[in-house]
N, C-alpha and C. Protein backbone atom coordinates (compact mmCIF):
# COMPACT_ATOMS: atom_id res chain seq x y z
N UNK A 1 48.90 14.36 20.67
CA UNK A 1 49.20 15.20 19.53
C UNK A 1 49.50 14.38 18.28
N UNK A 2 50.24 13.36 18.63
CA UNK A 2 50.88 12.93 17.50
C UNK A 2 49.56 11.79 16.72
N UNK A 3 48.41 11.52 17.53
CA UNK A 3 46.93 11.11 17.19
C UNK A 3 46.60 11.87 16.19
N UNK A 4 46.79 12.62 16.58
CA UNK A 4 45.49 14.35 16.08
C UNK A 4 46.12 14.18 14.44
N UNK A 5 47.40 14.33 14.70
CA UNK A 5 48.27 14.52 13.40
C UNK A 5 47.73 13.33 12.82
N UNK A 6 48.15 12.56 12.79
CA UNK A 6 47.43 11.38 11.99
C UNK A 6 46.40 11.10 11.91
N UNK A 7 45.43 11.90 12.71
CA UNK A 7 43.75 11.63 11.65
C UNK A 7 43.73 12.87 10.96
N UNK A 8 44.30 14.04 10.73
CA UNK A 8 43.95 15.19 9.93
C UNK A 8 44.95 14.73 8.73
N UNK A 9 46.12 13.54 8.95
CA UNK A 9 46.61 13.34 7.84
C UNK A 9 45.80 12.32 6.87
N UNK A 10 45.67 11.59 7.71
CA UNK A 10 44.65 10.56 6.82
C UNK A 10 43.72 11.14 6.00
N UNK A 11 43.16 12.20 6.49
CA UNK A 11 42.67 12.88 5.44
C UNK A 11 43.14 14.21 4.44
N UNK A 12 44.16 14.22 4.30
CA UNK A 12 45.05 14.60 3.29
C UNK A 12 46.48 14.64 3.43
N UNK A 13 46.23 13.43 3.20
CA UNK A 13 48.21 13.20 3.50
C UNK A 13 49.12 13.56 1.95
N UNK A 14 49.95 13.17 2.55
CA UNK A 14 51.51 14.50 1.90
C UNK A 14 52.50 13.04 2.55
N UNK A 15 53.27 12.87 0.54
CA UNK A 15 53.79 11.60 0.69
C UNK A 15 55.00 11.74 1.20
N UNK A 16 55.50 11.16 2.24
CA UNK A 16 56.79 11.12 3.08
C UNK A 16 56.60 11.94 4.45
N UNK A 17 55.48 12.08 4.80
CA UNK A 17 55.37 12.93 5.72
C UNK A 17 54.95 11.83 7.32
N UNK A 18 55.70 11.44 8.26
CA UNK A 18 55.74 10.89 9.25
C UNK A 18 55.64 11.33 10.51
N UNK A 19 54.52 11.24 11.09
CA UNK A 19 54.92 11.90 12.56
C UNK A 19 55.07 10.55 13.68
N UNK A 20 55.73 10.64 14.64
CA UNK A 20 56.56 10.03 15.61
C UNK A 20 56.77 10.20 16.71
N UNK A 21 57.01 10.13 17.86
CA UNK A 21 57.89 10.63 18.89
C UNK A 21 59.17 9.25 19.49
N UNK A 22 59.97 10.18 20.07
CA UNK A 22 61.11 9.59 20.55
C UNK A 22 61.84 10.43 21.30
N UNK A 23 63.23 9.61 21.91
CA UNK A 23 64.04 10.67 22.06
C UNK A 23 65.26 10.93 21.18
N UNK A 24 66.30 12.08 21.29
CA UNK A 24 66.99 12.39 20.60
C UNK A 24 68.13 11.21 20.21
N UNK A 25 68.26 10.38 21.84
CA UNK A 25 69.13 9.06 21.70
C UNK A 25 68.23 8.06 21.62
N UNK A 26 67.27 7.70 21.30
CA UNK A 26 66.31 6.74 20.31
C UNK A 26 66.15 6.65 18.73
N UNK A 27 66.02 7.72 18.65
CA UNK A 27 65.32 7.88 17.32
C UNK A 27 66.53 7.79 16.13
N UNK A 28 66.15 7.18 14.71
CA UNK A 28 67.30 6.64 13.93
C UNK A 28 66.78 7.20 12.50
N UNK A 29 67.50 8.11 11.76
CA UNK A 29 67.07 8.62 10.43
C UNK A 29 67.64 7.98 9.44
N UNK A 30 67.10 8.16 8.69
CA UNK A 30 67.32 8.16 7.06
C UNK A 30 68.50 8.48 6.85
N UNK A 31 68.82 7.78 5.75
CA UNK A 31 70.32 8.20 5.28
C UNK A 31 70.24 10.13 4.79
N UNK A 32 69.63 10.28 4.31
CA UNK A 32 69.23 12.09 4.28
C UNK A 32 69.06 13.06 5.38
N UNK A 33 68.55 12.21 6.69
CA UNK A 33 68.49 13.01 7.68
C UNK A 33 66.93 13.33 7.39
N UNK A 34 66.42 14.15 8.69
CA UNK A 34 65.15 14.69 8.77
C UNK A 34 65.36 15.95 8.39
N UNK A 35 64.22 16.38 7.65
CA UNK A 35 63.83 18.05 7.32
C UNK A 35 64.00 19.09 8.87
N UNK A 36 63.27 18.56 9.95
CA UNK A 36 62.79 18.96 11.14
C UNK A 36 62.66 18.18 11.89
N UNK A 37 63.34 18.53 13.63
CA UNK A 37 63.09 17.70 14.63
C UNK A 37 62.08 19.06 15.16
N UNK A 38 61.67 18.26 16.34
CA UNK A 38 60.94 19.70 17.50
C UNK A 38 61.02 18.80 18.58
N UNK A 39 61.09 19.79 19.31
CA UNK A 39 61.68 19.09 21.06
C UNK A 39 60.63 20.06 22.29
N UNK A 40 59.39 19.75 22.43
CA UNK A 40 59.28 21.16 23.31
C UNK A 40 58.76 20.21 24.65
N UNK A 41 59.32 20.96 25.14
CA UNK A 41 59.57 20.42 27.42
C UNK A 41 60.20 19.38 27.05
N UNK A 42 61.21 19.86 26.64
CA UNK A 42 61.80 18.24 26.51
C UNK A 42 63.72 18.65 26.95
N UNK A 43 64.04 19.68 26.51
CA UNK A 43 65.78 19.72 26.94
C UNK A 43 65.99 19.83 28.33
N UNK A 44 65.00 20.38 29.30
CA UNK A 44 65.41 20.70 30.79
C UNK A 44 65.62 19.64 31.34
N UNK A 45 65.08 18.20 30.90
CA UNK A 45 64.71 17.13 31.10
C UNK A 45 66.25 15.76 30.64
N UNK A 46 66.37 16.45 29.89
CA UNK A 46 68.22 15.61 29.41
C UNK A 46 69.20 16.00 30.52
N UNK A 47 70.18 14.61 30.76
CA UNK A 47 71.06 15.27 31.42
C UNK A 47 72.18 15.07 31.06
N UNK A 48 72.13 15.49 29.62
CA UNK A 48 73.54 15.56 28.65
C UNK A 48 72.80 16.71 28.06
N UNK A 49 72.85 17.65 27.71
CA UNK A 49 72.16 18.65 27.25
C UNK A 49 73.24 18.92 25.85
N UNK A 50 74.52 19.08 26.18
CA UNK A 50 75.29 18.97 24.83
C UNK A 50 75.09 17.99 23.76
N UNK A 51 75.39 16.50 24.28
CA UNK A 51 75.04 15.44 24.15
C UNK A 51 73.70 15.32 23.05
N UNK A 52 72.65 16.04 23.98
CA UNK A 52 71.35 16.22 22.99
C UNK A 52 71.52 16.71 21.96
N UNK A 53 71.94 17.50 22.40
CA UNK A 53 71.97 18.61 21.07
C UNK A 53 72.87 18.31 19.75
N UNK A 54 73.99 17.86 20.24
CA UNK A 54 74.83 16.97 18.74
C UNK A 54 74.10 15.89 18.42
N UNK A 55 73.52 15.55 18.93
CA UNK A 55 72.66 14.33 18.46
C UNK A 55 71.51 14.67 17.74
N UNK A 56 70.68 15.25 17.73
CA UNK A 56 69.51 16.35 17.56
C UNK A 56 70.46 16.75 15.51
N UNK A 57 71.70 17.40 16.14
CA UNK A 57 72.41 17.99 14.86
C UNK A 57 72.39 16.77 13.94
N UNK A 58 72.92 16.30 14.40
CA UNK A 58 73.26 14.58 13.95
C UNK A 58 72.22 14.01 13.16
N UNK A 59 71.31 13.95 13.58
CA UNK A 59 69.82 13.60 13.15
C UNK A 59 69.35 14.37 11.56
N UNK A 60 69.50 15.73 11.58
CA UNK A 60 68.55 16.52 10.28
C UNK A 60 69.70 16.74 9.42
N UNK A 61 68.83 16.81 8.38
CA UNK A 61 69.66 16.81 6.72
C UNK A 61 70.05 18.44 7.28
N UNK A 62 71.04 18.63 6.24
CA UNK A 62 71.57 20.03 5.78
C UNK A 62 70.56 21.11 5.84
N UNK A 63 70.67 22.23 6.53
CA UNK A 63 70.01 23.34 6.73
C UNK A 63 68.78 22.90 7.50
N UNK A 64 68.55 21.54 8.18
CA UNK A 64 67.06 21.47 8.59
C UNK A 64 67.29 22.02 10.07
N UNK A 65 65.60 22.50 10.26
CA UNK A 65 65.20 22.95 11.33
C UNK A 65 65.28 22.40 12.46
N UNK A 66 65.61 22.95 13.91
CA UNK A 66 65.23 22.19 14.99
C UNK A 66 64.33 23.62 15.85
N UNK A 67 63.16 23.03 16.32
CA UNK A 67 62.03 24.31 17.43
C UNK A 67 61.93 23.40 17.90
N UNK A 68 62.15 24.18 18.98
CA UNK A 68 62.23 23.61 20.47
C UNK A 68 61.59 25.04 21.52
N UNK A 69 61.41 24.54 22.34
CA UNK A 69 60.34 25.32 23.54
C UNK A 69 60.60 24.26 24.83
N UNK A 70 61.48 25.03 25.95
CA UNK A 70 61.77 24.52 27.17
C UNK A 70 61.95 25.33 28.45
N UNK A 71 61.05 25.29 28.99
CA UNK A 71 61.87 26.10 30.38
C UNK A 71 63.06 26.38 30.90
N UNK A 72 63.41 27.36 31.28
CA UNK A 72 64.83 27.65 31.91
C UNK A 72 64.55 27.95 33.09
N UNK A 73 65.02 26.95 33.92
CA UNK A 73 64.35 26.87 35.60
C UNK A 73 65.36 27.72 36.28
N UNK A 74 66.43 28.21 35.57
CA UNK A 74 67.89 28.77 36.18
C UNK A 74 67.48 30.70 35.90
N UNK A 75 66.42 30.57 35.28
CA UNK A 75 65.97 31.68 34.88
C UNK A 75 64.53 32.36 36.37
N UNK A 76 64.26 30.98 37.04
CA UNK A 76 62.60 31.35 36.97
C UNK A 76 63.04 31.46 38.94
N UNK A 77 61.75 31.36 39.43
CA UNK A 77 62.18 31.46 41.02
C UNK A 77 63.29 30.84 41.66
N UNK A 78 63.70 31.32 42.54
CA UNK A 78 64.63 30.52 43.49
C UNK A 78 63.87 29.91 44.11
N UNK A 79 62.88 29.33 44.62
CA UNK A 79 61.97 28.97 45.66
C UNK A 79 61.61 27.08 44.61
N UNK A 80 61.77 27.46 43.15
CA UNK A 80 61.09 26.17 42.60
C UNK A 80 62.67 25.76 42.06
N UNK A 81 63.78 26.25 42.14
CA UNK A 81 65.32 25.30 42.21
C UNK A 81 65.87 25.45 43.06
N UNK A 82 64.87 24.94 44.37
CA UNK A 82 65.08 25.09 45.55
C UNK A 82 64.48 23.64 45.97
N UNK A 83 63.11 23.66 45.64
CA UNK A 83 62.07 22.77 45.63
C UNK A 83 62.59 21.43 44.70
N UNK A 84 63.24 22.02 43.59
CA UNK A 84 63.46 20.60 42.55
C UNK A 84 63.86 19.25 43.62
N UNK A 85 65.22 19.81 44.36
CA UNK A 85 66.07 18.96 44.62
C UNK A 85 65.02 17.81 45.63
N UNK A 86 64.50 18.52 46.52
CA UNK A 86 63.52 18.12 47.22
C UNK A 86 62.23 17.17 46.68
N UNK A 87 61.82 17.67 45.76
CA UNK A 87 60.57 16.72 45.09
C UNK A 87 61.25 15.70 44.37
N UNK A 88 62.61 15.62 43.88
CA UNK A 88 63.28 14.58 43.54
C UNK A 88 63.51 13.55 44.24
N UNK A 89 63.74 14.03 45.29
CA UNK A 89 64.30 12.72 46.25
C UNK A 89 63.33 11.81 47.25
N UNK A 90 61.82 12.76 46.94
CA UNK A 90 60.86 11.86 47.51
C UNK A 90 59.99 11.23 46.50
N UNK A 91 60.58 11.01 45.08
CA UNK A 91 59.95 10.69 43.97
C UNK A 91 58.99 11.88 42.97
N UNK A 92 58.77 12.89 43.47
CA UNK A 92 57.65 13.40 42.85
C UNK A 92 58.47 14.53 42.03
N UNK A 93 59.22 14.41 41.60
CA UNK A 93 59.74 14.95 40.06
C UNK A 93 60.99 14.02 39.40
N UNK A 94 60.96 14.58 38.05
CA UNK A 94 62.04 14.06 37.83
C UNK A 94 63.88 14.38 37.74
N UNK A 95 64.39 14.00 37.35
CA UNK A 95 65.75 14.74 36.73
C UNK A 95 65.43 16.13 36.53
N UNK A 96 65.97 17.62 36.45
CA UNK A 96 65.50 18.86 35.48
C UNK A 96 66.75 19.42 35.65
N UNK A 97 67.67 19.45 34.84
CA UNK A 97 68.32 20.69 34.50
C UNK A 97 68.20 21.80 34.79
N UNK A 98 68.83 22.18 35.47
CA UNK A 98 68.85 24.48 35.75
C UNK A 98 69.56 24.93 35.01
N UNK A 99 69.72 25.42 33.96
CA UNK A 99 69.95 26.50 32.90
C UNK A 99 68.95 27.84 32.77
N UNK A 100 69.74 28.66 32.22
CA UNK A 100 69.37 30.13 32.00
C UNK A 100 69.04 29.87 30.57
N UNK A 101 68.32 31.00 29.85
CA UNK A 101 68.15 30.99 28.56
C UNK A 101 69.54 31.19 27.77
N UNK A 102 70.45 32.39 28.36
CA UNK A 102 71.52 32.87 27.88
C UNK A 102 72.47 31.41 27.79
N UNK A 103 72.42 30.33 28.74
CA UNK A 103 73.10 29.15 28.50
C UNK A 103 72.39 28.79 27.53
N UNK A 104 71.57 28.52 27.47
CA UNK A 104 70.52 27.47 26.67
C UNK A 104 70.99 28.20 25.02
N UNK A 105 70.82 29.14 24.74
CA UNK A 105 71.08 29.70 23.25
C UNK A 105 72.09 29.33 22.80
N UNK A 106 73.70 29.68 23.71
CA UNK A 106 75.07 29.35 23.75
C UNK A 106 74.59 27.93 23.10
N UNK A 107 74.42 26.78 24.25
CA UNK A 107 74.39 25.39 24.04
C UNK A 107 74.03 25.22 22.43
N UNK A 108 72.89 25.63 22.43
CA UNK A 108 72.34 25.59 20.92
C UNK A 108 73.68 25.50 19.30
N UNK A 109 73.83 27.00 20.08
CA UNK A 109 74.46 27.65 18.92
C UNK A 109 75.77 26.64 18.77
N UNK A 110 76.16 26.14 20.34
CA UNK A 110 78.02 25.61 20.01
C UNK A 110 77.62 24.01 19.42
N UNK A 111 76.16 23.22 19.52
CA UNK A 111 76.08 22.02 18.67
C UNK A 111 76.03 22.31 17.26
N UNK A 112 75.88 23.82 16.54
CA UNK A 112 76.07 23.87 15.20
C UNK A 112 74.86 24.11 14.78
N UNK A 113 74.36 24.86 15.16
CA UNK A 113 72.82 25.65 14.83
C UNK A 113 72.92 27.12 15.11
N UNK A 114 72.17 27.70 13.72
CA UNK A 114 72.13 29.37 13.78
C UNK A 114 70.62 29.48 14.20
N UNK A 115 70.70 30.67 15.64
CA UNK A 115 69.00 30.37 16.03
C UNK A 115 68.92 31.52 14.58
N UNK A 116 67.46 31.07 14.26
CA UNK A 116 66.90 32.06 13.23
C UNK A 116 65.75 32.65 14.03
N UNK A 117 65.08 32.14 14.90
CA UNK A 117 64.03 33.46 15.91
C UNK A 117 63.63 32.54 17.35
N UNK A 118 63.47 33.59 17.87
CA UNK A 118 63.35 33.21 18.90
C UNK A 118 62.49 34.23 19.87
N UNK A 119 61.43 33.46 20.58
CA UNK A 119 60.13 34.12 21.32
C UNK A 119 60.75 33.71 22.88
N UNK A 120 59.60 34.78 23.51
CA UNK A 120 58.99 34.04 25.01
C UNK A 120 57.37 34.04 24.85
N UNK A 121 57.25 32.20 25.00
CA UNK A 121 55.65 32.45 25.31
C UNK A 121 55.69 32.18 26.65
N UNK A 122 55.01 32.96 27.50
CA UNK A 122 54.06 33.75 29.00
C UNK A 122 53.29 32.47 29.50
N UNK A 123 53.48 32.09 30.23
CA UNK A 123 52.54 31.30 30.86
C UNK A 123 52.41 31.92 32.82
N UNK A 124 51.33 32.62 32.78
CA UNK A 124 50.43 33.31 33.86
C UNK A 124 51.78 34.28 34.06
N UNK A 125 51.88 35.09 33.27
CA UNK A 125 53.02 36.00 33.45
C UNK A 125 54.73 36.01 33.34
N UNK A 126 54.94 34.46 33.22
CA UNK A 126 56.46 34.07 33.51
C UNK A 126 56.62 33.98 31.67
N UNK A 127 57.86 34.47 31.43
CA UNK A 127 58.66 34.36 30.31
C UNK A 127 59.69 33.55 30.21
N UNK A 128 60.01 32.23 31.01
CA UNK A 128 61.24 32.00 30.87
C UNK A 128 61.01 30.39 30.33
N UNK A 129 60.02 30.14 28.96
CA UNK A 129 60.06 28.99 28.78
C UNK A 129 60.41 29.49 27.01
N UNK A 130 61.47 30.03 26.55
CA UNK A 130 61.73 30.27 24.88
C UNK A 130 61.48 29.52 24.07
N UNK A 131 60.78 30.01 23.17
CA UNK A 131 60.39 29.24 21.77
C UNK A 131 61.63 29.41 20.74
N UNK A 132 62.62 28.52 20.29
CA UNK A 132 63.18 28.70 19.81
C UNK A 132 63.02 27.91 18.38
N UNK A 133 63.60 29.02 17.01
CA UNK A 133 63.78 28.03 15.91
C UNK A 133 65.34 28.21 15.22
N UNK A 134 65.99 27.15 15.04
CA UNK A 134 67.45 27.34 14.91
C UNK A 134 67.46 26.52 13.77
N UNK A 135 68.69 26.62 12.91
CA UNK A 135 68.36 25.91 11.21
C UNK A 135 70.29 25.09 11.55
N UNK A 136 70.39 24.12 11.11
CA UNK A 136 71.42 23.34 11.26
C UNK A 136 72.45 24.26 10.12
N UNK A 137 73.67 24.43 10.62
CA UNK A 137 74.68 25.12 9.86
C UNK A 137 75.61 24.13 9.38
C-alpha cells in the first residue's frame, strides 16, 4: 500500500505529505504532531492496548484524526478464541487480544478521543471488525 501511495504521489504530490508505516511505539513526530494516524488490523495485535492508544494520542497534533479498523475476536465465535490459544503455542499465530467492540470504543474514548463515526465492514457475513474514525480531544 504504502508503494501504491508513493507512485500516485510522485505523480502529484502535495508538499508535506509522507506516507510510512510503523508502530505506535516506533514511530517519532514532529514537534506539531501528525494531522492523522490509521491503524487497521493492527490494535487486536498490541498487548498494551491502553498503552497504544495514549501513544497513538500522543503522536497527532490537536483535533487530529485517528481510523482505525480491527477485529473484535471477543465479539466473533467461541470456537476461533478457543483456537487462538492453541495456534499460539504451536507457533502458527500470533499474540491477539480478545476484546468486544463495546471495550474497544470505551478504550478509545478513555485515551482522549471523541469517536466521530463509526461502521461495520462485513467480511462473508461477520460484522465484528469496526471501522472507526475518532478526532483527538
Amino acid at each position: 500500500m504504502i508503494a501504491i501511495a508513493n507512485e500516485r504521489y510522485a505523480g502529484n504530490p502535495v508538499p508535506g505529505l509522507v506516507f510510512d508505516t510503523a508502530t505506535a511505539e516506533s514511530v517519532k513526530s514532529g514537534p506539531s504532531g501528525f494531522n492523522a494516524a490509521l491503524g487497521f488490523n493492527y490494535l487486536h495485535l498490541v498487548r498494551d492496548l491502553p498503552g497504544t492508544l495514549s501513544q497513538i494520542h500522543a503522536l497527532l497534533a490537536a483535533e487530529g484524526l485517528f481510523v482505525s479498523k480491527t477485529p473484535c475476536i471477543g465479539d466473533m465465535n467461541v470456537l476461533i478464541k478457543l483456537a487462538l490459544p492453541v495456534m499460539r503455542a504451536i507457533g502458527k499465530a500470533p499474540y491477539v487480544g480478545v476484546f468486544r467492540e463495546t471495550e474497544l470504543k470505551q478504550r478509545i474514548s478513555t485515551a482522549g478521543f471523541e469517536i466521530l463515526a463509526m461502521e461495520n465492514h462485513a467480511t462473508k457475513g461477520s460484522g465484528f471488525r469496526p471501522y472507526i474514525v475518532a478526532r483527538k480531544r
